[in-house]
Structure formats: structure tokens, C-alpha cells
N, C-alpha and C. Protein backbone atom coordinates (compact mmCIF):
# COMPACT_ATOMS: atom_id res chain seq x y z
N UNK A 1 74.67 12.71 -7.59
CA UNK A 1 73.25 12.77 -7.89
C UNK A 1 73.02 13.67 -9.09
N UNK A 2 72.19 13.43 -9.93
CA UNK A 2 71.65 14.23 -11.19
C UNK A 2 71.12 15.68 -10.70
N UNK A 3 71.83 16.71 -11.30
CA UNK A 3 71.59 18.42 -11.19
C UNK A 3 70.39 18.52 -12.14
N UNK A 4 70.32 18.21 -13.23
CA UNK A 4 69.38 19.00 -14.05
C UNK A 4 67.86 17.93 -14.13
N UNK A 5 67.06 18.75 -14.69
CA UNK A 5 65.91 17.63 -14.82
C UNK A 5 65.73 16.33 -16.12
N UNK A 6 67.42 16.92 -16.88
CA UNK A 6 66.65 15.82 -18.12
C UNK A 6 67.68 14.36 -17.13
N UNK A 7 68.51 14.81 -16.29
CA UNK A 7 69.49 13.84 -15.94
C UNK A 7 68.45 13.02 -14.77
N UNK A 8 67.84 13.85 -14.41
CA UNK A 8 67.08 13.11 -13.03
C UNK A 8 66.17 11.75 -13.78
N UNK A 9 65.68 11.95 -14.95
CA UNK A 9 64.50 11.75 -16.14
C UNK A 9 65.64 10.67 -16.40
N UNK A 10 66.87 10.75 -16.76
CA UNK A 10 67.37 9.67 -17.16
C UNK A 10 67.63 8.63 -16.28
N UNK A 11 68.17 8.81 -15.00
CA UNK A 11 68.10 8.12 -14.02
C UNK A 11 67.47 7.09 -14.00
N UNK A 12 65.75 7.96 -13.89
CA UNK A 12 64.73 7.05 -13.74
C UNK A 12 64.71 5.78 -14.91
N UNK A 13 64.30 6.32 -16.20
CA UNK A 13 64.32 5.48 -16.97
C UNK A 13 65.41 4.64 -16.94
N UNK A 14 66.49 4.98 -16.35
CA UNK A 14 67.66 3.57 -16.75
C UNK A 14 67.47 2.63 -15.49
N UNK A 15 66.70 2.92 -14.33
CA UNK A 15 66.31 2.46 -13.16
C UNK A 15 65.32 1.49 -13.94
N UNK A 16 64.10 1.76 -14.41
CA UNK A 16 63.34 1.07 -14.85
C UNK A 16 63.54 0.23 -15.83
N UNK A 17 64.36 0.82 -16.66
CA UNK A 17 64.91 -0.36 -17.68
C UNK A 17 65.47 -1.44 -17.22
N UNK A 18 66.10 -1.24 -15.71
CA UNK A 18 66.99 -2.41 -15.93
C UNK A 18 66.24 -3.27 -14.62
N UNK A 19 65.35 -3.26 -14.43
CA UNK A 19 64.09 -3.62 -13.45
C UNK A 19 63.89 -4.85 -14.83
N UNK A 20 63.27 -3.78 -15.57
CA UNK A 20 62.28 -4.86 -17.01
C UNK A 20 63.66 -5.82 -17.56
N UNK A 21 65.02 -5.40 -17.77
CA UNK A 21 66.08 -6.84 -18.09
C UNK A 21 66.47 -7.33 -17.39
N UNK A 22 66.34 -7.28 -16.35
CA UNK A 22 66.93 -7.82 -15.04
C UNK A 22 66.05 -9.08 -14.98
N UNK A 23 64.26 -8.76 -14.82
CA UNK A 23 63.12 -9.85 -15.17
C UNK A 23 63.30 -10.77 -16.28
N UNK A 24 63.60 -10.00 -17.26
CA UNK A 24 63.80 -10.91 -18.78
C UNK A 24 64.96 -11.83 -18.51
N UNK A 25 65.93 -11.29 -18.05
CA UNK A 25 67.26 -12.30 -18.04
C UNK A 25 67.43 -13.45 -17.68
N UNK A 26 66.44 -13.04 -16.03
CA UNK A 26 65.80 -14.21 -15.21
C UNK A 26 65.51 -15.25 -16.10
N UNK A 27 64.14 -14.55 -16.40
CA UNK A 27 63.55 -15.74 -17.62
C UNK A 27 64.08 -16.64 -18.53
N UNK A 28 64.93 -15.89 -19.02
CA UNK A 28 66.20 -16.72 -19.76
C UNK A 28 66.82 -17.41 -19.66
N UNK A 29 67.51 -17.01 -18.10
CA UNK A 29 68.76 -18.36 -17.46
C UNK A 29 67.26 -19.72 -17.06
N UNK A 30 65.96 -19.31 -16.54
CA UNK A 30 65.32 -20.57 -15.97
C UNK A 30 64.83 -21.63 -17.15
N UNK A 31 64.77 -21.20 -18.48
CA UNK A 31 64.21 -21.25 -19.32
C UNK A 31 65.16 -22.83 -19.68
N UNK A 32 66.63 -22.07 -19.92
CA UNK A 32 67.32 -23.21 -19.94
C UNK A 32 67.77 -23.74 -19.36
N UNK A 33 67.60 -23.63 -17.83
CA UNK A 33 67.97 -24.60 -16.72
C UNK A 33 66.49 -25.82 -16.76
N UNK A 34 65.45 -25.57 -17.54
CA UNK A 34 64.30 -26.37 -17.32
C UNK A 34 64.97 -27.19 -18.64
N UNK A 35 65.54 -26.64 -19.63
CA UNK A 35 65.72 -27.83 -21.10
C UNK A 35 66.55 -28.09 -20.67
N UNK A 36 67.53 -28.43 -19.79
CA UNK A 36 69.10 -28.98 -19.11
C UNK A 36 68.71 -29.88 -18.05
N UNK A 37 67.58 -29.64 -17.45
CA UNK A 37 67.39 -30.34 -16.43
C UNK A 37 66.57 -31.73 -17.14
N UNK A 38 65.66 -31.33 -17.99
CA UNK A 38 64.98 -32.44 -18.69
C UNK A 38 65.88 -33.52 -19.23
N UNK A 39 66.98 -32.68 -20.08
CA UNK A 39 68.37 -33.39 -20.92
C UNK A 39 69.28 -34.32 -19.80
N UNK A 40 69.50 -33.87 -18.31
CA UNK A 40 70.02 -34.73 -17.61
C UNK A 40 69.31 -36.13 -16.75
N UNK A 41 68.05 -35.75 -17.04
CA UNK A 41 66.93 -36.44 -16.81
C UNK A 41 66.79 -37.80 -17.36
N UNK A 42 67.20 -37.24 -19.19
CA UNK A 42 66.91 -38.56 -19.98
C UNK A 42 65.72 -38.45 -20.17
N UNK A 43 65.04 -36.97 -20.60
CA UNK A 43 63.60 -37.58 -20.96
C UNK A 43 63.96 -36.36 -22.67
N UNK A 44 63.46 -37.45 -23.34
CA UNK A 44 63.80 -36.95 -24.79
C UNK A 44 62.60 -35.36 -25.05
N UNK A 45 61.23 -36.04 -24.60
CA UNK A 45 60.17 -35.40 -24.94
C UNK A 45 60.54 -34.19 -24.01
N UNK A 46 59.95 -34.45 -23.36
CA UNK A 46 60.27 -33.32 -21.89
C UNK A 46 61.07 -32.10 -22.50
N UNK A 47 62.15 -32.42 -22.90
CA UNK A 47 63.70 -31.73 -23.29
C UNK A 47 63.16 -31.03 -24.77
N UNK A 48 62.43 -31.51 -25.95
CA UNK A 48 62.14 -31.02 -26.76
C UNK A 48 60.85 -30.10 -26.31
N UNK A 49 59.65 -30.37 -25.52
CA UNK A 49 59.20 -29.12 -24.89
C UNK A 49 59.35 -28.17 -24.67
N UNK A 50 60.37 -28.58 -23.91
CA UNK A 50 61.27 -27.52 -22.49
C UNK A 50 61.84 -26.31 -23.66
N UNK A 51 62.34 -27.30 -24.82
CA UNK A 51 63.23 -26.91 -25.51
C UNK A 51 62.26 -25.25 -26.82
N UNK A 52 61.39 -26.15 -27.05
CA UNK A 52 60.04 -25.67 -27.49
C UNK A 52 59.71 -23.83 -26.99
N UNK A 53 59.73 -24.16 -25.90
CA UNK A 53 59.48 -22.90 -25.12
C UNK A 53 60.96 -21.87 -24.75
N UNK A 54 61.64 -22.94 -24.46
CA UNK A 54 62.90 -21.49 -24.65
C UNK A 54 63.38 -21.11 -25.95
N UNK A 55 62.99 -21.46 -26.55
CA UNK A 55 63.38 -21.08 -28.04
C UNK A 55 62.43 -19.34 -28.19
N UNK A 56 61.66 -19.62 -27.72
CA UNK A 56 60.88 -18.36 -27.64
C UNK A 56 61.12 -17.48 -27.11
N UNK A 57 61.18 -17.70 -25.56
CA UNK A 57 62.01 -17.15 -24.49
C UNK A 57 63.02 -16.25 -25.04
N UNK A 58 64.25 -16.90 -25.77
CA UNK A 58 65.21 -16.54 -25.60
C UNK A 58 64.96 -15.40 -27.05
N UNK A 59 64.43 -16.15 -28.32
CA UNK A 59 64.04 -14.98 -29.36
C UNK A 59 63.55 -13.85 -29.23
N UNK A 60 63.08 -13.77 -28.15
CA UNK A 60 62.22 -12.69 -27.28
C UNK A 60 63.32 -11.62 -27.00
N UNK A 61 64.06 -12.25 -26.31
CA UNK A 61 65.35 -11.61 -24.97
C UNK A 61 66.16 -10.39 -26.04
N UNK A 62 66.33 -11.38 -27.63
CA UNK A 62 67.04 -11.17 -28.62
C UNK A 62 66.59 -10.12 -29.06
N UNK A 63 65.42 -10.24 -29.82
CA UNK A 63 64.53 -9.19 -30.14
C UNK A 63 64.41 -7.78 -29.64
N UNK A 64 64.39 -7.65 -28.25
CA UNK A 64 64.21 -6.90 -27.20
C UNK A 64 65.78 -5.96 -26.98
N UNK A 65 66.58 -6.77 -27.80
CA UNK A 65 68.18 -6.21 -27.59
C UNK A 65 68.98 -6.81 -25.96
N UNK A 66 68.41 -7.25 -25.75
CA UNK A 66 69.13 -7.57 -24.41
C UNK A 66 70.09 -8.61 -24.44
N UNK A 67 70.21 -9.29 -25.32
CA UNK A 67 71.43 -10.02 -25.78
C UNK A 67 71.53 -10.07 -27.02
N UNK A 68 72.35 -10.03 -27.63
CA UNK A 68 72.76 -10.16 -29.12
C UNK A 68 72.43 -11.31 -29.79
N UNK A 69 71.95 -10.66 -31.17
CA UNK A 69 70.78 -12.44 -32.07
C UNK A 69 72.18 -13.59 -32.03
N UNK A 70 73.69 -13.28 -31.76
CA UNK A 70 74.36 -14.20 -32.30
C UNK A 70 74.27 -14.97 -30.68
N UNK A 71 74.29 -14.34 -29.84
CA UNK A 71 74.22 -14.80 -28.39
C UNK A 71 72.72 -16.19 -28.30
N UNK A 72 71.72 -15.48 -28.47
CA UNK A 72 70.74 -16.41 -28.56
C UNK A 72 70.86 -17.39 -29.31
N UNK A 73 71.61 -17.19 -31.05
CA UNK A 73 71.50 -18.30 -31.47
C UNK A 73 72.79 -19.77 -31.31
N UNK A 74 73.49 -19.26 -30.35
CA UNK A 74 74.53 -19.72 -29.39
C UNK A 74 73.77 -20.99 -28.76
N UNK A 75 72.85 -20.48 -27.94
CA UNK A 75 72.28 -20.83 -27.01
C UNK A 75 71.28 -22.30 -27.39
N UNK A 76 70.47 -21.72 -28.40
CA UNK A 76 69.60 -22.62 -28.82
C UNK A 76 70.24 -23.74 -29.83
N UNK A 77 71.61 -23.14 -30.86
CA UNK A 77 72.46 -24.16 -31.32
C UNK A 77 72.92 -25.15 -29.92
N UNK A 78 73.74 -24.63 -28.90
CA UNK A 78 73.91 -25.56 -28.19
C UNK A 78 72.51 -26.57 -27.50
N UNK A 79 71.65 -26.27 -26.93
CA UNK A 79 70.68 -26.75 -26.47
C UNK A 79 70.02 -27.90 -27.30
N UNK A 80 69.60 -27.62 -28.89
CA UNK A 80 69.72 -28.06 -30.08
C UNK A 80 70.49 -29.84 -29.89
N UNK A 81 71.58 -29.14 -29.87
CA UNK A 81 72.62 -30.37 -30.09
C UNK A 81 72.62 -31.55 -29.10
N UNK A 82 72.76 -30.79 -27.50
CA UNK A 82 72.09 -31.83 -26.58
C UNK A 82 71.13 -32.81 -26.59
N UNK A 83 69.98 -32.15 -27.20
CA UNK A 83 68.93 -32.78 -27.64
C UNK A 83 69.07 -34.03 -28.50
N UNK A 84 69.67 -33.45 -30.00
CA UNK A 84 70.10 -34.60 -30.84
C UNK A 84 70.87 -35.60 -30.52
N UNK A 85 71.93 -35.50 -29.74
CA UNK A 85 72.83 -36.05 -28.94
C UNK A 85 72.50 -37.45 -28.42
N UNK A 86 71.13 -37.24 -27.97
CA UNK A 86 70.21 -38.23 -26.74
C UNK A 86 70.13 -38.94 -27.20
N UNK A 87 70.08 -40.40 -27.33
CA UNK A 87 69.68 -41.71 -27.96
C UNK A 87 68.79 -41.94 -28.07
């Protein structure tokens, strides 16, 4: 357990921090389980929506530091490609 008060102070804040990425991350994995689910679907539109909105999502996540800009742009390159992919 933390002795001094700046350690107790840190505690907390790393408690809370990882409350607030823990939420964001969430957001992230559902984000593209909704443009994956559209893509297995076969619905073109749907998937560019879906797709629409996690693009944001995930620029967000990036922004925020919680995953690295090369990680996000991983993500949305692959997702991207699925899309084009579709007939």
C-alpha cells in the first residue's frame, strides 16, 4: 500500500485513469465489431456507416494516447480494405 501522500494521490489517479481507458477501449473493440458485422452481412452501405463512425471512434482512442496513431491507422487501413473488397 502507498506510505506517503503523493503515492496515495497517484494511486488514485492511475485508478481513475484506467476506469476512463478501460471505457474508451470498450468503445473501440464495439465500434469495429459493428463495421465487421455489417461486412459479414453483405451490406455495403451499412459497413461504410458503421465504418463512418469508427473512424472517429478510433481517431479519438489515438488522440487520447491510448493506442498508438500507427495502431489506429492499422485498424481503419484494414477495415478500409474489407470494405473495398465487397462487390
Amino acid at each position: 500500500m502507498a506510505n506517503t501522500a503523493q503515492a496515495r494521490k497517484r494511486a488514485r489517479q492511475s485508478l481513475a485513469r484506467r476506469d476512463a481507458n478501460f471505457s474508451l477501449r470498450t468503445e473501440f473493440r464495439t465500434a469495429i465489431k459493428k463495421v465487421l458485422k455489417a461486412i459479414l452481412a453483405g451490406n455495403k452501405d451499412a459497413a461504410k456507416t458503421e465504418f463512418v463512425s469508427a473512424q472517429s471512434t478510433i481517431d479519438k482512442i489515438a488522440r487520447k494516447g491510448i493506442f498508438h496513431k500507427n495502431k489506429a491507422a492499422r485498424h481503419k487501413s484494414k477495415l478500409s480494405a474489407k470494405i473495398k473488397a465487397m462487390a
